[in-house]
Protein backbone atom coordinates (compact mmCIF):
# COMPACT_ATOMS: atom_id res chain seq x y z
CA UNK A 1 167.25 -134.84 -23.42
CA UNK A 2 166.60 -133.29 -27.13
CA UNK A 3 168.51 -135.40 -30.41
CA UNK A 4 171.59 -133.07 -31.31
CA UNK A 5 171.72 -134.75 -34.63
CA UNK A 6 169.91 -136.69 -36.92
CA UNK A 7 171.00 -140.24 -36.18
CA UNK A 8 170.24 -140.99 -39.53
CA UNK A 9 173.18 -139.01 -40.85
CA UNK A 10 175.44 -140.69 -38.74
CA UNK A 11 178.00 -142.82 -40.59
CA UNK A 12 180.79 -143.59 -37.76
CA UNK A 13 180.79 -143.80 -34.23
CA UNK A 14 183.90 -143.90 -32.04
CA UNK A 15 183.03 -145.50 -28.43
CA UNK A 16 186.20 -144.74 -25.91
CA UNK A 17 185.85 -146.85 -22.85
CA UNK A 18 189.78 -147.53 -22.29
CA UNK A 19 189.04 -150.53 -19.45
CA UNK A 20 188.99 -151.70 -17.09
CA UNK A 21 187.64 -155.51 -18.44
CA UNK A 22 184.14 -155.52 -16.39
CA UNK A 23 183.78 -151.28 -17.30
CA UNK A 24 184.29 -152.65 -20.51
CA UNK A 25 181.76 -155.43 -20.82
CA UNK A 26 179.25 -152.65 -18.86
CA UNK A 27 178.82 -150.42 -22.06
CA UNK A 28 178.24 -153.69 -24.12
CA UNK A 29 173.96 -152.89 -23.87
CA UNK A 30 174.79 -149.83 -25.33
CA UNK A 31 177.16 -151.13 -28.06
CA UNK A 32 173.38 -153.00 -28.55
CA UNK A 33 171.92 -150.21 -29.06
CA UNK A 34 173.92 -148.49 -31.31
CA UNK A 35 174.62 -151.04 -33.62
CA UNK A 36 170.45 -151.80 -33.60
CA UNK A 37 169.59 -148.77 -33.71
CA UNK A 38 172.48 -147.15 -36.63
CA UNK A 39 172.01 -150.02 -38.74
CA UNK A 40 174.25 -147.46 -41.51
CA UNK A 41 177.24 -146.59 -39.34
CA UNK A 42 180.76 -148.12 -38.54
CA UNK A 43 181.27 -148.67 -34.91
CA UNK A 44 185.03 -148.26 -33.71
CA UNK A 45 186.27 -148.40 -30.21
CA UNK A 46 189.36 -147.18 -28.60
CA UNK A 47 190.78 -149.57 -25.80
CA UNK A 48 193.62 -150.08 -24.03
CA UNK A 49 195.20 -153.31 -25.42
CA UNK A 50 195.28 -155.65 -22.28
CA UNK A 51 191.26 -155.05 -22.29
CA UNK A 52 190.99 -155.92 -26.27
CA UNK A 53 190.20 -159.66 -25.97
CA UNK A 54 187.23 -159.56 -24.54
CA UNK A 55 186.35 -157.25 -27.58
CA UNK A 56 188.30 -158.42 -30.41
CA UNK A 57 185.31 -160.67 -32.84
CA UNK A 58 182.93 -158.66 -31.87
CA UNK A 59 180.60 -158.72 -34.79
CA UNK A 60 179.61 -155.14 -33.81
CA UNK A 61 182.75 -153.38 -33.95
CA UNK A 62 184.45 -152.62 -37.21
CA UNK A 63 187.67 -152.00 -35.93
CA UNK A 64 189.37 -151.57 -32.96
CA UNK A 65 191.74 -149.04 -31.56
CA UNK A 66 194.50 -150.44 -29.62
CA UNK A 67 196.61 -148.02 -26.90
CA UNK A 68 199.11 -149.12 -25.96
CA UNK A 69 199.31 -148.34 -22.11
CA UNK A 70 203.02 -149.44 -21.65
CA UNK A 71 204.27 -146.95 -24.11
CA UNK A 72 201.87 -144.36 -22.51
CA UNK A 73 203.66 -144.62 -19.05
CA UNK A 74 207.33 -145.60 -20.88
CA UNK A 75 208.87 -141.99 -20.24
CA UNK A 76 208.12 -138.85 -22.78
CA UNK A 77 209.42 -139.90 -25.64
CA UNK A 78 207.19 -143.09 -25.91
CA UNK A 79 204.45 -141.72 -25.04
CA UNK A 80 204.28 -138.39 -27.17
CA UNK A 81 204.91 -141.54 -29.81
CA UNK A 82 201.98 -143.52 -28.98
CA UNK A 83 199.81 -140.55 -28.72
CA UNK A 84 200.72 -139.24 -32.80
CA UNK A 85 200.39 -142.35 -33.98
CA UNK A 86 196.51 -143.01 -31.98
CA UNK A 87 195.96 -139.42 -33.14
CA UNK A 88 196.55 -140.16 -36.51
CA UNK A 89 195.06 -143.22 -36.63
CA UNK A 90 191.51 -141.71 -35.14
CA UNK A 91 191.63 -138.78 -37.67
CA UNK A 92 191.78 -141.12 -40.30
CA UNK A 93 188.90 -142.77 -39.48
CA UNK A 94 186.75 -140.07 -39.71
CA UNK A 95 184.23 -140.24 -37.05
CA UNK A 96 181.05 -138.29 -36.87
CA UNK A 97 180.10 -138.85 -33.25
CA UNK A 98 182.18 -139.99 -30.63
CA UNK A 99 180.87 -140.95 -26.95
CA UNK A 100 182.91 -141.14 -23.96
CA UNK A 101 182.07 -143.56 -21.82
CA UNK A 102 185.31 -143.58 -19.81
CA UNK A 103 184.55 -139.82 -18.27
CA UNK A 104 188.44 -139.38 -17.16
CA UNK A 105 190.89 -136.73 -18.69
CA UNK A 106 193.01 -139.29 -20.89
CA UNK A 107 189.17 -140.56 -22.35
CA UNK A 108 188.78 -137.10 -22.98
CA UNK A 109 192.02 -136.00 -24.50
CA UNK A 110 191.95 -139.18 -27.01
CA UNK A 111 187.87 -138.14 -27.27
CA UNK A 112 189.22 -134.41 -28.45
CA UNK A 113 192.23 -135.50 -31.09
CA UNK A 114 189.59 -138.04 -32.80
CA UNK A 115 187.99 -134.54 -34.31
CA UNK A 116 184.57 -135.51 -34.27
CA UNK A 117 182.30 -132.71 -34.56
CA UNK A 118 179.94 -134.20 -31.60
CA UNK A 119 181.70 -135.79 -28.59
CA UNK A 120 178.91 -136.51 -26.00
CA UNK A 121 180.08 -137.51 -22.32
CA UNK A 122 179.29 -136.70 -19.02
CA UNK A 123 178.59 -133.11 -17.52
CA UNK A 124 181.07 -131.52 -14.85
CA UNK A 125 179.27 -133.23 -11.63
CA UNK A 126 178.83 -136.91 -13.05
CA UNK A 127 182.58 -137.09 -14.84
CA UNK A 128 185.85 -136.27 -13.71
CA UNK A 129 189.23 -135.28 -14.09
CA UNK A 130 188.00 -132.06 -16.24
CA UNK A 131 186.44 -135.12 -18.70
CA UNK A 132 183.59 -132.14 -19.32
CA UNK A 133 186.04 -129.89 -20.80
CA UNK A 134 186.79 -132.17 -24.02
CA UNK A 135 183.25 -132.59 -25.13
CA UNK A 136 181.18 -130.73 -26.98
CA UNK A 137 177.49 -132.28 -25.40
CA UNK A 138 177.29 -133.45 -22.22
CA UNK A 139 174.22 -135.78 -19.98
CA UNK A 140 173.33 -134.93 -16.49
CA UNK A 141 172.95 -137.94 -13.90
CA UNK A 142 170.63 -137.97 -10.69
CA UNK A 143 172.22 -140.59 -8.81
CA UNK A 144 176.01 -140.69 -9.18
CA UNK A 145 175.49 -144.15 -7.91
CA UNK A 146 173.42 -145.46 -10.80
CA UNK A 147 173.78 -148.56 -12.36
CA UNK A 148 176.57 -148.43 -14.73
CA UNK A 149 174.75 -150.19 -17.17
CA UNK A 150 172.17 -147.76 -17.55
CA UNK A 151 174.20 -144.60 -16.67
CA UNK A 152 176.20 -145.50 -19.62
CA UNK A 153 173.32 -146.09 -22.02
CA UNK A 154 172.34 -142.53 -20.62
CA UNK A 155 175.00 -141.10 -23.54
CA UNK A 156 172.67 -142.66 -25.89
CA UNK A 157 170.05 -139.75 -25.40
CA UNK A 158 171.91 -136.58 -27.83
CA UNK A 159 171.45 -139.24 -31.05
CA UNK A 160 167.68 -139.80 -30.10
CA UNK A 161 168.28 -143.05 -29.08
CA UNK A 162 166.61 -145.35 -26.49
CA UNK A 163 168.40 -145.41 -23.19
CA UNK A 164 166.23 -147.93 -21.78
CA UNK A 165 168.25 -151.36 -20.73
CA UNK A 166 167.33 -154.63 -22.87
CA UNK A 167 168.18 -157.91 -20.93
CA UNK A 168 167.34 -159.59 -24.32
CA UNK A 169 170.21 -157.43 -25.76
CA UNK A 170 173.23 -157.27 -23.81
CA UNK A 171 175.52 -157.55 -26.47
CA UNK A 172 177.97 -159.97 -24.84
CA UNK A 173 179.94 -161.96 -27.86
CA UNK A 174 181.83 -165.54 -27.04
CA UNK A 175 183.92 -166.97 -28.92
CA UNK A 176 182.89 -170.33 -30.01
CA UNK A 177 185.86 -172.13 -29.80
CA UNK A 178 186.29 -171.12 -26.60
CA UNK A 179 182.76 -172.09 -25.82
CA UNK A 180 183.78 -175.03 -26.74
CA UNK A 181 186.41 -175.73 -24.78
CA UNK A 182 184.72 -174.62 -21.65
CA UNK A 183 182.23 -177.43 -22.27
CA UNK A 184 184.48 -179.90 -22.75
CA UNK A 185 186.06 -179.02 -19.24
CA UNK A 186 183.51 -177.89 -17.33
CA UNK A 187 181.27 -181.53 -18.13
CA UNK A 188 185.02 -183.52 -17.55
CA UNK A 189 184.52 -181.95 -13.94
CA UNK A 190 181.07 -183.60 -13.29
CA UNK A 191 178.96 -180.50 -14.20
CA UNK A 192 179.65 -178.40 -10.86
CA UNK A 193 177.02 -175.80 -10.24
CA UNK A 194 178.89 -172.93 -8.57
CA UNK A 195 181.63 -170.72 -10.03
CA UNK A 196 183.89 -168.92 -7.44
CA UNK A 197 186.23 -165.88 -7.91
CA UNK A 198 187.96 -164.26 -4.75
CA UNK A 199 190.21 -161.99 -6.51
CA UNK A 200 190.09 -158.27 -7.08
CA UNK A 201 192.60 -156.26 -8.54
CA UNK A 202 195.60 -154.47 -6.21
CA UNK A 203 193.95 -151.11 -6.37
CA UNK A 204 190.66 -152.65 -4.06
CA UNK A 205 192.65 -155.17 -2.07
CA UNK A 206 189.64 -154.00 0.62
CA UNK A 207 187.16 -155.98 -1.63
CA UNK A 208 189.00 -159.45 -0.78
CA UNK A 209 187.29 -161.56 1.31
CA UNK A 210 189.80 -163.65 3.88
CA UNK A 211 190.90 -166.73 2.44
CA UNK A 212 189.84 -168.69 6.13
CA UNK A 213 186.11 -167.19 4.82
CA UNK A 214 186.48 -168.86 1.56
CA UNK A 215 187.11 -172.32 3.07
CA UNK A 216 184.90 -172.19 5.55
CA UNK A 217 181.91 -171.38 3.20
CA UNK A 218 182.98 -173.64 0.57
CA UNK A 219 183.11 -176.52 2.83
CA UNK A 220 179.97 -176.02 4.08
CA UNK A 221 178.59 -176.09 0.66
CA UNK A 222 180.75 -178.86 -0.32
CA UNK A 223 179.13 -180.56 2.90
CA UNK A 224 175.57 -179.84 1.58
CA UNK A 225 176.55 -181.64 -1.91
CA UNK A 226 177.03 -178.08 -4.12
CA UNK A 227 180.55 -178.82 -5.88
CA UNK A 228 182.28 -175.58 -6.59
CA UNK A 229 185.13 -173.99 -9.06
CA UNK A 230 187.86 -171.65 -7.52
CA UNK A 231 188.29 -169.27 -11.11
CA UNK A 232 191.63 -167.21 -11.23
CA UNK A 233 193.73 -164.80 -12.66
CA UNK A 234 196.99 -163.08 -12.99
CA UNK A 235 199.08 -163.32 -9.87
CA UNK A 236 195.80 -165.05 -8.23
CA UNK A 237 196.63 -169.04 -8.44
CA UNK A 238 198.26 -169.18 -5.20
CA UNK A 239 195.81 -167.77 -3.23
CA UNK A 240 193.25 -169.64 -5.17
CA UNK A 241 194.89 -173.17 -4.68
CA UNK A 242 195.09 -171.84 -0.96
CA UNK A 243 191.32 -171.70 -0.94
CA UNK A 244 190.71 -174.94 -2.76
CA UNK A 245 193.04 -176.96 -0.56
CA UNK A 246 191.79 -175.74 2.10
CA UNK A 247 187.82 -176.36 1.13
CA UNK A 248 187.28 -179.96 0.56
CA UNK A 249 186.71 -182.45 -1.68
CA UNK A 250 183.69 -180.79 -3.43
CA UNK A 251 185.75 -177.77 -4.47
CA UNK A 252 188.30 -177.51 -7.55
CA UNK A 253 190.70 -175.12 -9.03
CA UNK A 254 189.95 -174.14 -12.69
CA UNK A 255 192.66 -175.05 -14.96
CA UNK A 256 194.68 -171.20 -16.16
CA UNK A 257 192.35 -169.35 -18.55
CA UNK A 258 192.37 -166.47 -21.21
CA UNK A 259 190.02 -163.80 -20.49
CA UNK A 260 187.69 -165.42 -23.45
CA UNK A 261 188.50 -168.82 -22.02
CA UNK A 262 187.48 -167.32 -18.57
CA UNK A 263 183.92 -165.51 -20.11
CA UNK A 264 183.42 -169.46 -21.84
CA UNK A 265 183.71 -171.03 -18.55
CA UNK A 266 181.68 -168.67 -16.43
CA UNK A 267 178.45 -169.21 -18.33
CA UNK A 268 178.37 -173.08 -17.40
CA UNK A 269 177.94 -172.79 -13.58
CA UNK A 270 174.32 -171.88 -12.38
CA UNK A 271 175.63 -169.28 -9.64
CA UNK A 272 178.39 -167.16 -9.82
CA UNK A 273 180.05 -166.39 -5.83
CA UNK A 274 182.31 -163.91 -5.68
CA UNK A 275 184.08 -160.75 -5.74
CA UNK A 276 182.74 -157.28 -7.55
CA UNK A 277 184.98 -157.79 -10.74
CA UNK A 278 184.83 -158.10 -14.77
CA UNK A 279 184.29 -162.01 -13.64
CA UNK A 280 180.89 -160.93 -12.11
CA UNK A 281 179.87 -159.29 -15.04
CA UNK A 282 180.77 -162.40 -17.58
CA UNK A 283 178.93 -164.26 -15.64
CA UNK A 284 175.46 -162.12 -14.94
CA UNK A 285 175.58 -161.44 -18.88
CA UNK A 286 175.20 -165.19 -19.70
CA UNK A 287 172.10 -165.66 -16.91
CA UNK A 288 173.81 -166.90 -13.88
CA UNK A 289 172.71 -165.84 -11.07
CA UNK A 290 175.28 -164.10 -8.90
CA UNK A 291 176.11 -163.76 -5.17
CA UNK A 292 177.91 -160.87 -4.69
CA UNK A 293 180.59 -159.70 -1.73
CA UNK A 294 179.87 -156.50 -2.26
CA UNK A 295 181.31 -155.18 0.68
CA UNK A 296 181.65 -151.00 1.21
CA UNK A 297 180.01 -150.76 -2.15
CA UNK A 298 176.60 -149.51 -3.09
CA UNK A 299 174.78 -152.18 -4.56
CA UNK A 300 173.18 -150.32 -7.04
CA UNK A 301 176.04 -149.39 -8.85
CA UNK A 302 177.59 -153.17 -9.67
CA UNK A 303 174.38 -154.54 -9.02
CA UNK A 304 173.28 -156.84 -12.32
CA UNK A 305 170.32 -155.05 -13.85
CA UNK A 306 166.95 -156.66 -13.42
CA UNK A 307 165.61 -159.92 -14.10
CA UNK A 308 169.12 -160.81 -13.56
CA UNK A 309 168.97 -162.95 -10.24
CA UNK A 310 171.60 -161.48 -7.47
CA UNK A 311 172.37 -161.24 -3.61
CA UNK A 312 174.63 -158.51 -2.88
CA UNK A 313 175.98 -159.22 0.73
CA UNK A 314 177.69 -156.97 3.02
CA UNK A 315 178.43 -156.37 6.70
CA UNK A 316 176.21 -153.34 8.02
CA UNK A 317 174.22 -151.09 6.33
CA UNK A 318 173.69 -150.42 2.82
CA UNK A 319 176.17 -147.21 2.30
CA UNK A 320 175.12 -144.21 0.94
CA UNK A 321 178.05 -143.67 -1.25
CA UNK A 322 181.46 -145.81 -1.45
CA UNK A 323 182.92 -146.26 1.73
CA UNK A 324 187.05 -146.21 2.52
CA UNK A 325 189.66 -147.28 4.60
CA UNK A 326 188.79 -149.22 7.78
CA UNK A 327 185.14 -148.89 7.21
CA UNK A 328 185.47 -150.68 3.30
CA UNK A 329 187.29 -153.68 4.79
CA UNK A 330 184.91 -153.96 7.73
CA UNK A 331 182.23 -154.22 5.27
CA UNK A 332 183.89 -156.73 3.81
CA UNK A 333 185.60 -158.97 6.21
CA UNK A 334 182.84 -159.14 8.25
CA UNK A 335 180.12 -160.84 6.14
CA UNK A 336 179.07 -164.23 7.74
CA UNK A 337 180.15 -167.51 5.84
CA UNK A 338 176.58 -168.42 6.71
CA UNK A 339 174.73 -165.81 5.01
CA UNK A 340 176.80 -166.43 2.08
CA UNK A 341 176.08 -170.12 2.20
CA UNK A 342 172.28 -169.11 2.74
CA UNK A 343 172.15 -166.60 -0.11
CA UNK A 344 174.00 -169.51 -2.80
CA UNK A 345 171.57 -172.50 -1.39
CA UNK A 346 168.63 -169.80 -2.20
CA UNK A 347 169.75 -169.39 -5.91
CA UNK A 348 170.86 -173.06 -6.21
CA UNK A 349 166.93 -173.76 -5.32
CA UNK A 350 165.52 -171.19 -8.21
C-alpha cells in the first residue's frame, strides 16, 4: 500500500485500541514500530481504564487517554458527559494521525471526534460495526483470520512504515518492582516450571476447559516431577483452588495478583498451559513457550508469532473460521489430558 503522508511530518499519533487486556498487549509490536520508526512524534493512546495498567509506564506512550466505561453505560446523562469531556480532551491534543486498531463503531466514533486529518483503520470487509465509515484511509486484509499481531501492524502501511513483525521488538514494558516481586515469589515456591491459567472471560465460557481435565493433567505432570502454578483472576479463585486441590502435591495456587503483578509472574515459568487469554499473551511476549487450549478457534489468529515456541491443541479439525455453540465446546471439552500432558513434556524438554 502507497505512504499517504510523509511520516516525517508527523508530530502526534493517537493509537485507539479500547481493550480487551491481551487485544491490548497484541498492538504492542506496532507501538514498536511507531515509536522506532517516528523517533519526532508523541504517541497517545485511548483505552478504556480497567485495561490502563498494563499500559500505564510505558516509556513509549506520552500520555494516556482514560474512558471511562462505567460512565459510558451509566444512563444518557453520564455518558453524553464522558463523551465531551474525551472529546475535548483528544482535540486538545492535537493529533496528526490517528490509527484504529479496535475496528468497532465506538473505536471509530472516538477515532472521528479526535479530528485528525488521517484516521487509518480497517476497510468495510476486515472491520465492523460501520468502523469503515469513520476513517478517512483504510487497509485491506486477505485472511480475516490473520494473526492479530501482524494484521494490526498491517495499519502501519499509509505512514510508509514496515509492517513486518520483530520478535526482537515486541514492545512489552514490566514494571520493575513488580518484576521484582515476582522473583521473590516465584524462587520462595522452589522455581516451578509451568504456569497454568484456566480462566476465560464470561463472554467465551465455551473456551473453559472442565475443571476434572485440569486435575487430571496436572497430576499427571505433578506425577512426572513438573511442579505447576494455578494463575487467577477476578471471580476465578474458586475455581482455581478447585483445580489445585484437586491436582496434587506438585501443583500450587498463585497468591492474588495485579494485572502487572500477573505479566511479572508469567515470565518466570518456562511453559505457559492454558486458556486463549491476555495471560497467554504476557506470557509468549517474555519467551515462554505456550500450550494452548485453543479449542473452536483458528490457531492462526491467537497463535504466538514465530520463533515463539507453541502447541495449540484442540479436539477435531483445525476450523476454517471460529466455530459456535455445541461445536466450540466440543472442541474444547474434548481435548485429551494426555495430549496436553504430551505437548507440555515436549516444551519442558526444549
Amino acid at each position: 500500500m502507497a505512504a499517504v503522508i510523509d511520516k516525517t511530518s508527523v508530530k502526534r499519533v493517537l493509537v485507539v485500541r479500547l481493550g480487551a487486556i491481551g487485544d491490548c498487549l497484541r498492538v504492542l509490536p506496532a507501538l514498536a514500530r511507531l515509536r522506532a520508526q517516528l523517533p519526532q512524534a508523541e504517541i497517545g493512546w485511548l483505552v478504556e481504564q480497567w485495561a490502563a495498567p498494563v499500559l500505564e509506564g510505558h516509556p513509549a506512550i506520552a500520555r494516556l487517554h482514560l474512558l471511562d466505561r462505567r460512565r459510558l453505560g451509566g444512563g444518557p446523562v453520564a455518558a453524553l458527559a464522558e463523551f465531551r469531556r474525551m472529546r475535548t480532551q483528544l482535540r486538545e491534543a492535537r493529533y496528526d494521525v490517528a490509527i484504529d486498531f479496535h475496528a468497532r463503531l465506538k473505536s471509530g466514533i472516538f477515532t472521528l471526534v479526535s479530528a485528525a486529518p488521517l484516521r487509518i483503520g480497517f476497510d468495510r470487509r476486515a472491520g465492523s460495526e460501520c468502523n469503515h465509515l469513520f476513517t478517512t484511509t483504510h487497509v485491506t486484509l486477505d485472511d480475516p483470520w490473520e494473526s492479530r499481531v501482524t494484521r494490526n501492524l498491517r495499519l502501519l502501511a499509509p505512514l510508509d512504515l514496515s509492517t513486518n513483525y520483530d520478535a526482537t521488538a515486541r514492545g512489552l514494558w514490566l514494571d520493575p518492582a513488580a518484576v521484582a516481586a515476582a522473583a521473590v515469589w516465584h524462587t520462595g515456591a522452589g522455581l516451578p516450571p509451568i504456569a497454568v491459567f484456566p480462566g476465560s472471560s464470561l463472554h467465551r465460557r465455551a473456551d473453559r476447559w472442565p475443571v476434572s481435565r485440569w486435575q487430571q493433567t496436572l497430576a499427571a505432570l505433578g506425577e512426572a516431577g513438573h511442579a505447576s502454578v494455578v494463575l487467577w483472576g477476578p471471580s476465578e479463585m474458586e475455581v482455581a483452588a478447585e483445580i489445585a486441590a484437586g491436582a496434587g502435591a506438585h501443583c500450587t495456587l498463585a497468591p492474588p495478583t495485579t494485572l502487572r503483578g500477573m505479566m511479572a509472574l508469567l515470565g518466570r515459568f518456562r511453559v505457559y498451559l492454558g486458556s486463549n487469554t491476555a495471560a497467554l499473551h504476557m506470557a509468549w511476549m517474555q519467551d515462554v513457550s505456550c500450550v494452548v487450549l485453543i479449542g473452536g478457534r483458528p490457531s492462526r489468529t491467537d497463535a504466538p508469532p514465530a520463533p515463539a515456541l507453541s502447541v495449540m491443541l484442540r479436539a477435531g479439525e483445525e476450523p476454517r473460521a471460529k466455530l459456535h455453540g455445541a461445536a466450540a465446546r466440543k472442541a474444547m471439552e474434548d481435548i485429551e489430558p494426555r495430549d496436553v500432558v504430551r505437548a507440555v513434556e515436549s516444551l519442558l524438554g526444549r
